[in-house]
N, C-alpha and C. Protein backbone atom coordinates (compact mmCIF):
# COMPACT_ATOMS: atom_id res chain seq x y z
N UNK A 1 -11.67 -7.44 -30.19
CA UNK A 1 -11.15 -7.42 -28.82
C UNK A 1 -9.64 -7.30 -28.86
N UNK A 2 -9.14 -6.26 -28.01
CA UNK A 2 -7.64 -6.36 -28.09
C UNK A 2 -7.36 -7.15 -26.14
N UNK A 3 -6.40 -8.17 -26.88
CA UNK A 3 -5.64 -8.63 -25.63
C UNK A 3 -4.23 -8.44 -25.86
N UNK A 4 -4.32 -8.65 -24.37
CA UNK A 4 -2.28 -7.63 -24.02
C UNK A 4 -2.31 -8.63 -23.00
N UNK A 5 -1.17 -9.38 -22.92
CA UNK A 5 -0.62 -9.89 -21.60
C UNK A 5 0.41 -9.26 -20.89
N UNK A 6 -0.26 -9.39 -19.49
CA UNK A 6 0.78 -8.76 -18.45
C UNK A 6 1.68 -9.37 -17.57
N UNK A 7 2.03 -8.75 -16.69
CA UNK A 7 3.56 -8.91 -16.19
C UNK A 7 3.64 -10.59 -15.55
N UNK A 8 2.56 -10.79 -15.51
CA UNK A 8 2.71 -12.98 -14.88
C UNK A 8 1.95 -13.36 -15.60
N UNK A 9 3.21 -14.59 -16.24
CA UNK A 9 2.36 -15.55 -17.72
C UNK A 9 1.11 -15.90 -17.24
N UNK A 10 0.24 -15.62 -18.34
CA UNK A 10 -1.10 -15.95 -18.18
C UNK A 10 -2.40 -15.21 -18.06
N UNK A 11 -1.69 -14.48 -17.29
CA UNK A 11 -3.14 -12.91 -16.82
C UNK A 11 -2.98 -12.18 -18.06
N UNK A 12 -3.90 -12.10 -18.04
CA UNK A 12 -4.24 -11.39 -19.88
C UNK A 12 -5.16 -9.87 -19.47
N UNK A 13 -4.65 -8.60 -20.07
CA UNK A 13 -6.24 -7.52 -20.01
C UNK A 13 -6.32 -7.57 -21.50
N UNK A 14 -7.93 -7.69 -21.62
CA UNK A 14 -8.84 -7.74 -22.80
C UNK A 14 -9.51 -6.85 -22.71
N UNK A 15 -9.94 -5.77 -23.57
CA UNK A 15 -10.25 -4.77 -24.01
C UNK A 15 -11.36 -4.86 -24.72
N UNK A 16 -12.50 -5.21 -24.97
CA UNK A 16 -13.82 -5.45 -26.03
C UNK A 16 -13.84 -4.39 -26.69
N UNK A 17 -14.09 -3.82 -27.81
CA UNK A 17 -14.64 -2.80 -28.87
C UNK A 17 -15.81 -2.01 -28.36
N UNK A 18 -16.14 -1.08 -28.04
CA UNK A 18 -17.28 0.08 -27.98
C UNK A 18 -17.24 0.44 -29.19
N UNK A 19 -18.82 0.70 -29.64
CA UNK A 19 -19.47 1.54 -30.84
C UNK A 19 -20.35 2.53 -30.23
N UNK A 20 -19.79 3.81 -30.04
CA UNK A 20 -20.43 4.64 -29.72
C UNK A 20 -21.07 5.75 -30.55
N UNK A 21 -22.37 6.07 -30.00
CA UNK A 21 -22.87 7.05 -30.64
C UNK A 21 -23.82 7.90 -30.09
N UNK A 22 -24.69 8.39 -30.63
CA UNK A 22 -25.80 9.69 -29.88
C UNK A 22 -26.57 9.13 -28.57
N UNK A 23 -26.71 7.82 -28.83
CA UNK A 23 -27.81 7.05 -27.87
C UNK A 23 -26.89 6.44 -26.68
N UNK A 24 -25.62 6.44 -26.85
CA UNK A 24 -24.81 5.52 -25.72
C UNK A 24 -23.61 4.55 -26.82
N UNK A 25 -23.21 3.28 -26.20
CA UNK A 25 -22.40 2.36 -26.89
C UNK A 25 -23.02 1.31 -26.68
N UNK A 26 -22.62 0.50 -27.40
CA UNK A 26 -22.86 -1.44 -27.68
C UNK A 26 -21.83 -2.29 -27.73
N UNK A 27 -21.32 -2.93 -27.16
CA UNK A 27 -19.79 -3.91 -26.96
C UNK A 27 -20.67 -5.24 -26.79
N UNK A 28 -19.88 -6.04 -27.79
CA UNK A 28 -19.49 -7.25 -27.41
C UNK A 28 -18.68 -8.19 -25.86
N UNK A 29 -19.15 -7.75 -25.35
CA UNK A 29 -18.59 -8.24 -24.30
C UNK A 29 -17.44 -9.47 -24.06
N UNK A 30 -18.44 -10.23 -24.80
CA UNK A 30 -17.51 -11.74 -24.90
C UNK A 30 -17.79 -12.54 -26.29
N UNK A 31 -17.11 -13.27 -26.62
CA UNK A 31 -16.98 -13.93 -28.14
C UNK A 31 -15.82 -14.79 -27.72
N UNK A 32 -16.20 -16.37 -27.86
CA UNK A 32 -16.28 -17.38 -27.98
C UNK A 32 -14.85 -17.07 -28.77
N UNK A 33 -15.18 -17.03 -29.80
CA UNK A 33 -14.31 -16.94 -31.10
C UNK A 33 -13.30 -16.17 -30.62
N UNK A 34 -14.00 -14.98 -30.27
CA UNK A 34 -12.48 -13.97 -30.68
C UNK A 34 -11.69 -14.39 -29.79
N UNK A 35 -12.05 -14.78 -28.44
CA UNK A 35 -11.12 -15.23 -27.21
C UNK A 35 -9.74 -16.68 -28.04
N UNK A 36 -10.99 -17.19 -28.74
CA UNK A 36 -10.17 -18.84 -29.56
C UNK A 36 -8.97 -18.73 -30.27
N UNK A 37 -9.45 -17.14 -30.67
CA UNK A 37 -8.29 -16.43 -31.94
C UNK A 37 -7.47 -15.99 -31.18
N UNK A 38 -6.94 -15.95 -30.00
CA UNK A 38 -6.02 -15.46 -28.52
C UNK A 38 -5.55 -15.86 -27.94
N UNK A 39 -5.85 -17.67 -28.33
CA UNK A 39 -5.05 -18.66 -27.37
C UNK A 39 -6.26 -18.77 -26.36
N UNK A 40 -7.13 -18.81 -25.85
CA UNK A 40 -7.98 -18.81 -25.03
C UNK A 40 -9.48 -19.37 -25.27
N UNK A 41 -8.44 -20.94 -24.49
CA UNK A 41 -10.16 -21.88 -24.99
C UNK A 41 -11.50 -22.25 -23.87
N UNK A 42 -11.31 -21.72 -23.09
CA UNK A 42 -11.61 -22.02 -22.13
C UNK A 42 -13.09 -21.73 -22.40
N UNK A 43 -14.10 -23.12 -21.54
CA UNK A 43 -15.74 -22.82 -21.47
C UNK A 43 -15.84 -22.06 -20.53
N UNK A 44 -16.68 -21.63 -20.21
CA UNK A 44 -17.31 -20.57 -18.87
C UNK A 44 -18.68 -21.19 -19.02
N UNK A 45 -19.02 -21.59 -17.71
CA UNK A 45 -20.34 -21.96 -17.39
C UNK A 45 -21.07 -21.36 -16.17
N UNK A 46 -20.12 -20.31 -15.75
CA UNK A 46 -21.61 -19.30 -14.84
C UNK A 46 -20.80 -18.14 -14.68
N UNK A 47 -21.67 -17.56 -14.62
CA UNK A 47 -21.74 -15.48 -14.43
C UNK A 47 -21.71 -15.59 -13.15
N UNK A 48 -21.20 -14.32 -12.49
CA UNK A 48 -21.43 -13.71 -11.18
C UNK A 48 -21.80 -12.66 -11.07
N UNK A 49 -22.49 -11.84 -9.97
CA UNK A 49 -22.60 -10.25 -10.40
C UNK A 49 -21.94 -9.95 -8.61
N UNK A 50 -21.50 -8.86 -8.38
CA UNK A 50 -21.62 -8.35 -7.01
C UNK A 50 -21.66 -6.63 -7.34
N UNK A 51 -22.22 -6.34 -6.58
CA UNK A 51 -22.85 -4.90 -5.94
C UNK A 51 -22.17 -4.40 -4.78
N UNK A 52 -21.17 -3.89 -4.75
CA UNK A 52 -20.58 -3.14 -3.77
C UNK A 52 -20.98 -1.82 -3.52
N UNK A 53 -21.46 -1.34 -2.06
CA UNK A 53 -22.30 -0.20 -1.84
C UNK A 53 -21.36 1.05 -1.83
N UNK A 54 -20.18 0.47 -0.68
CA UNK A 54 -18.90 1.22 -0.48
C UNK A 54 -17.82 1.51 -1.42
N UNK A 55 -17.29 2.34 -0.95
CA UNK A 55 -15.77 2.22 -1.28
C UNK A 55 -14.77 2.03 -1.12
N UNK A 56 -14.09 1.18 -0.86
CA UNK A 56 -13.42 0.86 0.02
C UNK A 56 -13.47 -0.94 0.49
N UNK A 57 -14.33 -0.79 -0.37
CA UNK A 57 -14.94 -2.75 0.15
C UNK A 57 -14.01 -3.49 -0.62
N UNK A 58 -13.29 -4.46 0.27
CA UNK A 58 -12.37 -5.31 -0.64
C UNK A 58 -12.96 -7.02 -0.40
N UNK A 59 -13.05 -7.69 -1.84
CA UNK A 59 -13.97 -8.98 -1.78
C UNK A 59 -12.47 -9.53 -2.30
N UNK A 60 -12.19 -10.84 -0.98
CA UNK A 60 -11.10 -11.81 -1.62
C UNK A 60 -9.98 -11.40 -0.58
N UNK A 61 -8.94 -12.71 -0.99
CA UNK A 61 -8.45 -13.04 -1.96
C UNK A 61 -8.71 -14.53 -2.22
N UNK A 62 -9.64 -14.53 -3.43
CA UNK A 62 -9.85 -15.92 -3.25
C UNK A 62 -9.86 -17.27 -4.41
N UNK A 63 -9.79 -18.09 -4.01
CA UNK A 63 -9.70 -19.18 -5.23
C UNK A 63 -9.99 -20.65 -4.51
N UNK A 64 -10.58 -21.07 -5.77
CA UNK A 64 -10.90 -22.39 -5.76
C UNK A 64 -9.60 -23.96 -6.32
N UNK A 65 -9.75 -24.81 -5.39
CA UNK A 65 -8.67 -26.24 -5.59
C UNK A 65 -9.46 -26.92 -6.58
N UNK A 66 -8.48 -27.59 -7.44
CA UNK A 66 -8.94 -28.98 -8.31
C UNK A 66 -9.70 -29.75 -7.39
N UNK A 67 -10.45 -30.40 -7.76
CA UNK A 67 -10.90 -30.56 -9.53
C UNK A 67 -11.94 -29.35 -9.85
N UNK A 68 -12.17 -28.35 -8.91
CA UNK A 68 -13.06 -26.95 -8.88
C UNK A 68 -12.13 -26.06 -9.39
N UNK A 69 -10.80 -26.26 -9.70
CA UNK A 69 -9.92 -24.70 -9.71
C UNK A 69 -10.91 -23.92 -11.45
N UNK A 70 -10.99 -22.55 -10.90
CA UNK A 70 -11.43 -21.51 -11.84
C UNK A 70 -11.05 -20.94 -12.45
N UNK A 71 -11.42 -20.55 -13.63
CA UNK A 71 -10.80 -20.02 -15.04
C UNK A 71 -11.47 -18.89 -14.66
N UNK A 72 -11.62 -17.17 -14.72
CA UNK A 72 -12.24 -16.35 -14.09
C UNK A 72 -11.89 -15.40 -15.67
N UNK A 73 -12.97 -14.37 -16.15
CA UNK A 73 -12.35 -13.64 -17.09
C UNK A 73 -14.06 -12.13 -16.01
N UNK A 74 -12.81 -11.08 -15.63
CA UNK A 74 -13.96 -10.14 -14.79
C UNK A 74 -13.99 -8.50 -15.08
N UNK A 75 -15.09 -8.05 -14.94
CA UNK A 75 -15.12 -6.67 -15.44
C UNK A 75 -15.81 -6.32 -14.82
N UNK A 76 -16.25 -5.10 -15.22
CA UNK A 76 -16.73 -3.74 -14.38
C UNK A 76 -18.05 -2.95 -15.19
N UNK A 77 -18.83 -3.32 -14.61
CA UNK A 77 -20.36 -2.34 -15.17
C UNK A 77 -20.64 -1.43 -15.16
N UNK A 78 -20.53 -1.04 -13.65
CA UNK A 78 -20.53 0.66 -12.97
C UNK A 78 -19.60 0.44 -11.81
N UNK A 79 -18.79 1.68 -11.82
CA UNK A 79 -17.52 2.10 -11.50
C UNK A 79 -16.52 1.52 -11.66
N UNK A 80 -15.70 1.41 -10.25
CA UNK A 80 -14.14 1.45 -10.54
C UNK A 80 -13.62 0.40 -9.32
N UNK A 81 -12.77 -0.39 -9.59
CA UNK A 81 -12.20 -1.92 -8.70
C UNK A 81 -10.12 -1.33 -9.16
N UNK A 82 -9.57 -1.96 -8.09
CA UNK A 82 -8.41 -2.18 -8.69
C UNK A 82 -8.57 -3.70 -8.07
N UNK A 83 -8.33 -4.26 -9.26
CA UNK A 83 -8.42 -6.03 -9.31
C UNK A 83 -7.06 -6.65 -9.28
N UNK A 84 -6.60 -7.77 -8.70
CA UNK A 84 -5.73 -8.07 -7.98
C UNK A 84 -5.64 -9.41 -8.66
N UNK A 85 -4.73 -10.22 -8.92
CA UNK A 85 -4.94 -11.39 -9.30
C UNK A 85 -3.02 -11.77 -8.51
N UNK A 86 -3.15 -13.23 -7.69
CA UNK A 86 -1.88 -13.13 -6.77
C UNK A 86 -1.60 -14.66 -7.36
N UNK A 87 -0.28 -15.49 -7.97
CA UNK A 87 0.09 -16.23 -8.55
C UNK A 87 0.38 -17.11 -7.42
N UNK A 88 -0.55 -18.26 -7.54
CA UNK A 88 -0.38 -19.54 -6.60
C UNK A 88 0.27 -20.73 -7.05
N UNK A 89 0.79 -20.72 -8.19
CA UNK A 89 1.07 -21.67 -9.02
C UNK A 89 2.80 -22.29 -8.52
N UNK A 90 3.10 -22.90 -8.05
CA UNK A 90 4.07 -23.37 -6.97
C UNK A 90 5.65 -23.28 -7.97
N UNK A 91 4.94 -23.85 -9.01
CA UNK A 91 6.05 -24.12 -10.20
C UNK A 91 6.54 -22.94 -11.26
N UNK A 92 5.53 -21.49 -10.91
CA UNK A 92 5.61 -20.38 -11.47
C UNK A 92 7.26 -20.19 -11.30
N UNK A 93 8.13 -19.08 -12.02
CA UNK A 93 9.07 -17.97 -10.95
C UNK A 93 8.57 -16.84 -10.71
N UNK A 94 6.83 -16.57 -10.73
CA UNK A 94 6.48 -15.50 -10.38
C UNK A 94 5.67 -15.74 -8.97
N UNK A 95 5.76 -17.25 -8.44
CA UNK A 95 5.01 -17.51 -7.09
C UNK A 95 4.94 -16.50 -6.52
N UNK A 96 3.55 -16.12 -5.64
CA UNK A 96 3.65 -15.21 -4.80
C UNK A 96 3.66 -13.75 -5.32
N UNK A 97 3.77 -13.24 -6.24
CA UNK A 97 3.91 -12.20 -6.89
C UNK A 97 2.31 -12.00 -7.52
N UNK A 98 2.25 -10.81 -7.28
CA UNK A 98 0.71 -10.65 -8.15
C UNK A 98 0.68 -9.18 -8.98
N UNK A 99 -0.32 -8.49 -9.84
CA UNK A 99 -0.38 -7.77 -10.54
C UNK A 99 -1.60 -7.46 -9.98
N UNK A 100 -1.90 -6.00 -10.55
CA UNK A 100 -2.67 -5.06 -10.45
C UNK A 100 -3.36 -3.96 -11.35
N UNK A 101 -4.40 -4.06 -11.17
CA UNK A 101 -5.03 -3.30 -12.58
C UNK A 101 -6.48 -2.92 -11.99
N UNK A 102 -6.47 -1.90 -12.98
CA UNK A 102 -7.62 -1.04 -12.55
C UNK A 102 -8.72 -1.08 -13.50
N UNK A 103 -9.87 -1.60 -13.19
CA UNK A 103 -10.64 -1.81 -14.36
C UNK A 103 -11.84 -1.04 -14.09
N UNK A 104 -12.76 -0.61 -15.21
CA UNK A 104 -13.69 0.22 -15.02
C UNK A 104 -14.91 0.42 -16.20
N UNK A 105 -16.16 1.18 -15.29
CA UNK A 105 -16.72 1.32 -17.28
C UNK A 105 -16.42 1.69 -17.93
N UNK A 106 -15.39 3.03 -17.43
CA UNK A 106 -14.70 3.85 -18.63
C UNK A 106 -13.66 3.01 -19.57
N UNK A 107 -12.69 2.69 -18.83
CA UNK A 107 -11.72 1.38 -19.40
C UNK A 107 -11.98 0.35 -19.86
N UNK A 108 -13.47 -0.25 -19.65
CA UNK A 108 -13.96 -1.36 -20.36
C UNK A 108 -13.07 -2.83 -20.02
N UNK A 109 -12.22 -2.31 -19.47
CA UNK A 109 -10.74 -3.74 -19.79
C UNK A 109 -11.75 -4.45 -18.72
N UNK A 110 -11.34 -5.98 -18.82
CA UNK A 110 -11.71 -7.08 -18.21
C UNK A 110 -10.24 -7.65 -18.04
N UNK A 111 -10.28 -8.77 -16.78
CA UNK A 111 -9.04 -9.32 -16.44
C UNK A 111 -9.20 -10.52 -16.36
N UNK A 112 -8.19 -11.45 -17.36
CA UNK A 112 -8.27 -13.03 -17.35
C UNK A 112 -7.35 -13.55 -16.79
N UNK A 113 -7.71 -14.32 -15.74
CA UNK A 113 -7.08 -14.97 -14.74
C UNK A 113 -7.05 -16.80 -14.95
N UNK A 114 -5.96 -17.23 -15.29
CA UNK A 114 -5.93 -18.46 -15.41
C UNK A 114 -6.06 -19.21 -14.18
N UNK A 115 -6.17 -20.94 -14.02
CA UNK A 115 -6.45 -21.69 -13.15
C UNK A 115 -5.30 -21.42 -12.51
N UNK A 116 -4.82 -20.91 -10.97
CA UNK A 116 -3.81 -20.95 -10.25
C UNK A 116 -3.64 -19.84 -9.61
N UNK A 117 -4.47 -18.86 -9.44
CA UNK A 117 -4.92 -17.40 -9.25
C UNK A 117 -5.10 -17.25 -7.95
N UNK A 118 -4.80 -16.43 -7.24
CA UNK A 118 -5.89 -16.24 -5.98
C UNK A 118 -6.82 -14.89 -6.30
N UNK A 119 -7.76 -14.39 -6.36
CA UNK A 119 -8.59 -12.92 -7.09
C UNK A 119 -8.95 -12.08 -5.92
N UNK A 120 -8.88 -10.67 -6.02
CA UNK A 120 -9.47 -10.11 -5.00
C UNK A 120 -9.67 -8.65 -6.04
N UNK A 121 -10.86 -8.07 -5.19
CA UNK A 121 -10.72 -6.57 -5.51
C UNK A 121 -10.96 -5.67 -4.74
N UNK A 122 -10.58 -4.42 -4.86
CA UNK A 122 -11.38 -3.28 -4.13
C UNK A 122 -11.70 -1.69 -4.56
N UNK A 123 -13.04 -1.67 -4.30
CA UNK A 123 -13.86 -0.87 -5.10
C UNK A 123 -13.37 0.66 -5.03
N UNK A 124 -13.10 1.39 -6.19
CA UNK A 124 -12.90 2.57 -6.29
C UNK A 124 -13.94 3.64 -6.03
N UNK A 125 -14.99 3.44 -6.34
CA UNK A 125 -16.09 4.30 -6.36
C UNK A 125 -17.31 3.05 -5.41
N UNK A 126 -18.21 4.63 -4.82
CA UNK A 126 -19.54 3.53 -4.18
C UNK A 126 -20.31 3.02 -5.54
N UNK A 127 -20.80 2.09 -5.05
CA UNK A 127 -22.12 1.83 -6.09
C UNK A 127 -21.57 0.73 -7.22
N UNK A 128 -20.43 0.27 -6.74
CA UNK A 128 -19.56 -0.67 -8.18
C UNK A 128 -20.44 -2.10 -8.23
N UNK A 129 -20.34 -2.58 -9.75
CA UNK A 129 -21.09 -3.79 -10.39
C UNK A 129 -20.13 -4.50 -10.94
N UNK A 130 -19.27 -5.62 -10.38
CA UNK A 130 -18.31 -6.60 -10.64
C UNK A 130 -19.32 -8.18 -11.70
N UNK A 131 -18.79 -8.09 -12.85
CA UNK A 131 -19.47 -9.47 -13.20
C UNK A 131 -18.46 -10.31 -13.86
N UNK A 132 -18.07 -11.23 -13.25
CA UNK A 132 -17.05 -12.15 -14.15
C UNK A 132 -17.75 -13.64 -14.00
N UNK A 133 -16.95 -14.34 -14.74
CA UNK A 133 -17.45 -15.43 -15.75
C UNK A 133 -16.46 -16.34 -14.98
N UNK A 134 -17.14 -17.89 -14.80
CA UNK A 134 -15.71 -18.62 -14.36
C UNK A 134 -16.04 -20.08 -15.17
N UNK A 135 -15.03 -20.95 -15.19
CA UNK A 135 -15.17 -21.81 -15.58
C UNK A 135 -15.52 -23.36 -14.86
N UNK A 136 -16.06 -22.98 -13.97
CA UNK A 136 -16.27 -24.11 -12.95
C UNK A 136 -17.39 -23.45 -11.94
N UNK A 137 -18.65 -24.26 -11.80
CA UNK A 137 -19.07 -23.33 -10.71
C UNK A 137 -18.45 -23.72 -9.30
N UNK A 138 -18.93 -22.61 -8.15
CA UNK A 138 -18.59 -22.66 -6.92
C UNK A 138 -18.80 -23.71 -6.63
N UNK A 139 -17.72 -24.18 -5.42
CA UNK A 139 -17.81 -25.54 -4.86
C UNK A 139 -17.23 -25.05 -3.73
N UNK A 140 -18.09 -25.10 -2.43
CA UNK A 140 -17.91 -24.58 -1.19
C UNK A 140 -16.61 -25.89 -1.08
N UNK A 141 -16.59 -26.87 -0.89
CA UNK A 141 -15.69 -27.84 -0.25
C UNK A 141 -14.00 -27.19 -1.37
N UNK A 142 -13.89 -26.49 -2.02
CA UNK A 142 -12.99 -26.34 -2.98
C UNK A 142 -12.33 -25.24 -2.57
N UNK A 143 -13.07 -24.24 -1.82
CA UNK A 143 -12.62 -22.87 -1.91
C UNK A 143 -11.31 -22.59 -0.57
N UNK A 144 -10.83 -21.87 -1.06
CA UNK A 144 -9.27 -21.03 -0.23
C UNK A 144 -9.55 -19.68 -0.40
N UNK A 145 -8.53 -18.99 0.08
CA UNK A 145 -8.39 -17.51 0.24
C UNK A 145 -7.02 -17.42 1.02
N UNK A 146 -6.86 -16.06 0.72
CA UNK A 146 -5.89 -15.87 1.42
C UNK A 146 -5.97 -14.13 1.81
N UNK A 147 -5.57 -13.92 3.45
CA UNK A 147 -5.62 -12.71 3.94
C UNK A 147 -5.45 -11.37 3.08
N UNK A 148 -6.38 -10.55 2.59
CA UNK A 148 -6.41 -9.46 2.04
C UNK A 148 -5.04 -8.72 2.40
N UNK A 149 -4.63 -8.62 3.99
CA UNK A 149 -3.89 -7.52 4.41
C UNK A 149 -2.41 -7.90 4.36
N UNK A 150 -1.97 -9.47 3.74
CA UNK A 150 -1.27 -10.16 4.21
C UNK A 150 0.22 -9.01 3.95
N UNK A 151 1.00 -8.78 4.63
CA UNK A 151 2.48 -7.58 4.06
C UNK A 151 3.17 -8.59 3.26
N UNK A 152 3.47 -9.80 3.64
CA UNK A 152 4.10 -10.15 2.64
C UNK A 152 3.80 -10.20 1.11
N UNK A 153 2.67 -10.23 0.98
CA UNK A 153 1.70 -9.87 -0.63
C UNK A 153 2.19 -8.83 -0.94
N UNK A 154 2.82 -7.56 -0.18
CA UNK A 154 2.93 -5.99 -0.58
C UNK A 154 1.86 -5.41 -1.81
N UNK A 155 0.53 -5.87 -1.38
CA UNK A 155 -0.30 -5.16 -2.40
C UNK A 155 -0.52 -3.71 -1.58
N UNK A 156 -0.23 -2.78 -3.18
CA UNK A 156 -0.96 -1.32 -2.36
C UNK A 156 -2.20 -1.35 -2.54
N UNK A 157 -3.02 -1.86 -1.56
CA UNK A 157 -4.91 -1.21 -1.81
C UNK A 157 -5.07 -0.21 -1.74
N UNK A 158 -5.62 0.59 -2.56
CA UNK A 158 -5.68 2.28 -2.22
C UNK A 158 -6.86 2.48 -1.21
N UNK A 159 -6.64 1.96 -0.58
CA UNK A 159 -7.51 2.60 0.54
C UNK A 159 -6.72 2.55 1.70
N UNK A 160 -7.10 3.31 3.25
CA UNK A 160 -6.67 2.44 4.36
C UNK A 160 -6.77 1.46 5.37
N UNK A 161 -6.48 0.90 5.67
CA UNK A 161 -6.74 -0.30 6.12
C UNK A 161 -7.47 -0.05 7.14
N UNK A 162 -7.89 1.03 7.94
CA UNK A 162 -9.27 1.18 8.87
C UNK A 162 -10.33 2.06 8.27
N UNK A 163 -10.63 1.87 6.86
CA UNK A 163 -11.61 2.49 6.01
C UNK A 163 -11.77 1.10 5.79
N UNK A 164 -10.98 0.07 5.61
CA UNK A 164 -12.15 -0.63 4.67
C UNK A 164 -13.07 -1.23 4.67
N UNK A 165 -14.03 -1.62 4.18
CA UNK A 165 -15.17 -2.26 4.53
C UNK A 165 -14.53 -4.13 3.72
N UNK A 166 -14.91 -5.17 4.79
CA UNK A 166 -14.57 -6.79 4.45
C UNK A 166 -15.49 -7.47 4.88
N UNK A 167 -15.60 -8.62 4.46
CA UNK A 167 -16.64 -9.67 5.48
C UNK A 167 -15.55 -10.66 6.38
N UNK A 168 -16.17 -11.03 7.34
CA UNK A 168 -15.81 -11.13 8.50
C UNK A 168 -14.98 -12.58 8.07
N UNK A 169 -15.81 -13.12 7.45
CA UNK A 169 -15.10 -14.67 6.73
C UNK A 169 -13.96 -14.12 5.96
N UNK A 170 -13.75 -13.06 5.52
CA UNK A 170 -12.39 -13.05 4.86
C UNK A 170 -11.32 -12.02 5.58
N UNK A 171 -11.73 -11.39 6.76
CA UNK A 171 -10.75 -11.36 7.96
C UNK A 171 -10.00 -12.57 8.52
N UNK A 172 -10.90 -13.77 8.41
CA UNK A 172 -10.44 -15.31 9.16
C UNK A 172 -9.33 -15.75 8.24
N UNK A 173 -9.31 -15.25 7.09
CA UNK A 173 -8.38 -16.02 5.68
C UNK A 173 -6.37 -16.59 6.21
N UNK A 174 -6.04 -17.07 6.05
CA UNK A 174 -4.89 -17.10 6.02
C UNK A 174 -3.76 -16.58 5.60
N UNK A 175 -2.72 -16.76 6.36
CA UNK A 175 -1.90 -15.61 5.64
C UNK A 175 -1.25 -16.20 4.53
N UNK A 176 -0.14 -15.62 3.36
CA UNK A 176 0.20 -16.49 1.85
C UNK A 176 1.27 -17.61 2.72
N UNK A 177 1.96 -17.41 3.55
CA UNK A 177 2.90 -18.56 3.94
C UNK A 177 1.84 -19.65 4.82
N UNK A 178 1.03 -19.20 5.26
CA UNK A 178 0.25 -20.55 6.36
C UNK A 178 -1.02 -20.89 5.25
N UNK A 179 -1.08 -20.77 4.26
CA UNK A 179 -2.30 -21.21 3.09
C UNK A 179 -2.00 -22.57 2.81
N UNK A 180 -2.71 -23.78 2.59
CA UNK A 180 -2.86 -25.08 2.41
C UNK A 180 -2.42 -24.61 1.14
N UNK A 181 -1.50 -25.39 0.41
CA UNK A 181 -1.27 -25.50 -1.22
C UNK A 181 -2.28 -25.62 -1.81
N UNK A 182 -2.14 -24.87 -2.72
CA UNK A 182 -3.12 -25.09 -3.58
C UNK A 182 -3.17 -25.37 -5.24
N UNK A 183 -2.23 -24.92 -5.99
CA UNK A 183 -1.69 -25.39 -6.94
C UNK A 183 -0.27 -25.86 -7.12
């Protein structure tokens, strides 16, 4: 596995190995170990999958409070997400600042998001299969978000903002200055 850290301490893209050949490829997806050999100890105790039909569908921005906050490491099965990870961490100097990356089957990269994250994505292609790993399961009483559209975030979503497809609960989200602290 190659890991590269990016532009806010902590968010890591990890890259797994493909062995390809006549029949398709085989990757390791995840390894315990190799993550250990990376600085990265973290357990994961549940999978997620989501199925996005559209394109254009943006899920998030969201994160979970202590004693629930989530360790998240997420990738891409079929198609294409640009994944968002927005720095809540109060004590950062990157508060408020987030990164962006485009992950895919072709790219294989997965994105590790440490405890202090807010996560969102939105799907490049119809038909996308998001599965990431977290380290805490869901705890409805735990969870935050914060407004997808918020301008002060200045995320570019490549889409436009009356294409996209959201759920209605994460239209309600807050904006990054009126969000309850969270780390």
């Amino acid at each position: 596995m190659q890991v590269t850290d990016l532009e806010i301490e902590g968010l890591k893209l990890i890259v797994p190995q493909r062995f390809e050949d006549e029949r398709g490829f085989f990757s390791e997806t995840y390894s315990e170990k190799a993550l250990k050999e990376a600085g990265l100890t973290d357990t994961f105790v549940q999978d997620n999958f989501s199925l996005s039909t559209r394109r254009g569908t943006i899920r998030g921005l969201h994160f979970q409070r202590a004693p629930h906050a989530q360790v998240k490491l997420v990738r891409v099965n079929r198609g294409r997400i640009l994944d968002v990870a927005v720095d809540l961490r109060r004590s950062s100097p990157t508060y408020g600042k987030h990164v962006a990356v485009e992950l895919s089957r072709e790219n294989w990269g997965q994105l590790y998001l440490p405890v202090g994250f807010a996560h969102g994505f939105c799907t490049l292609e119809a038909d996308t299969e998001v599965v990431y790993k977290t380290s805490s399961p869901y705890a409805p009483e735990a969870e935050g978000g914060i407004l997808w559209s918020d301008p002060s975030l200045a995320i570019a979503w490549p889409v436009n903002p009356q294409d996209v497809t959201v759920s209605d609960k994460d239209t309600r989200l807050p904006s990054f200055a009126n969000m309850a602290m969270a780390f």
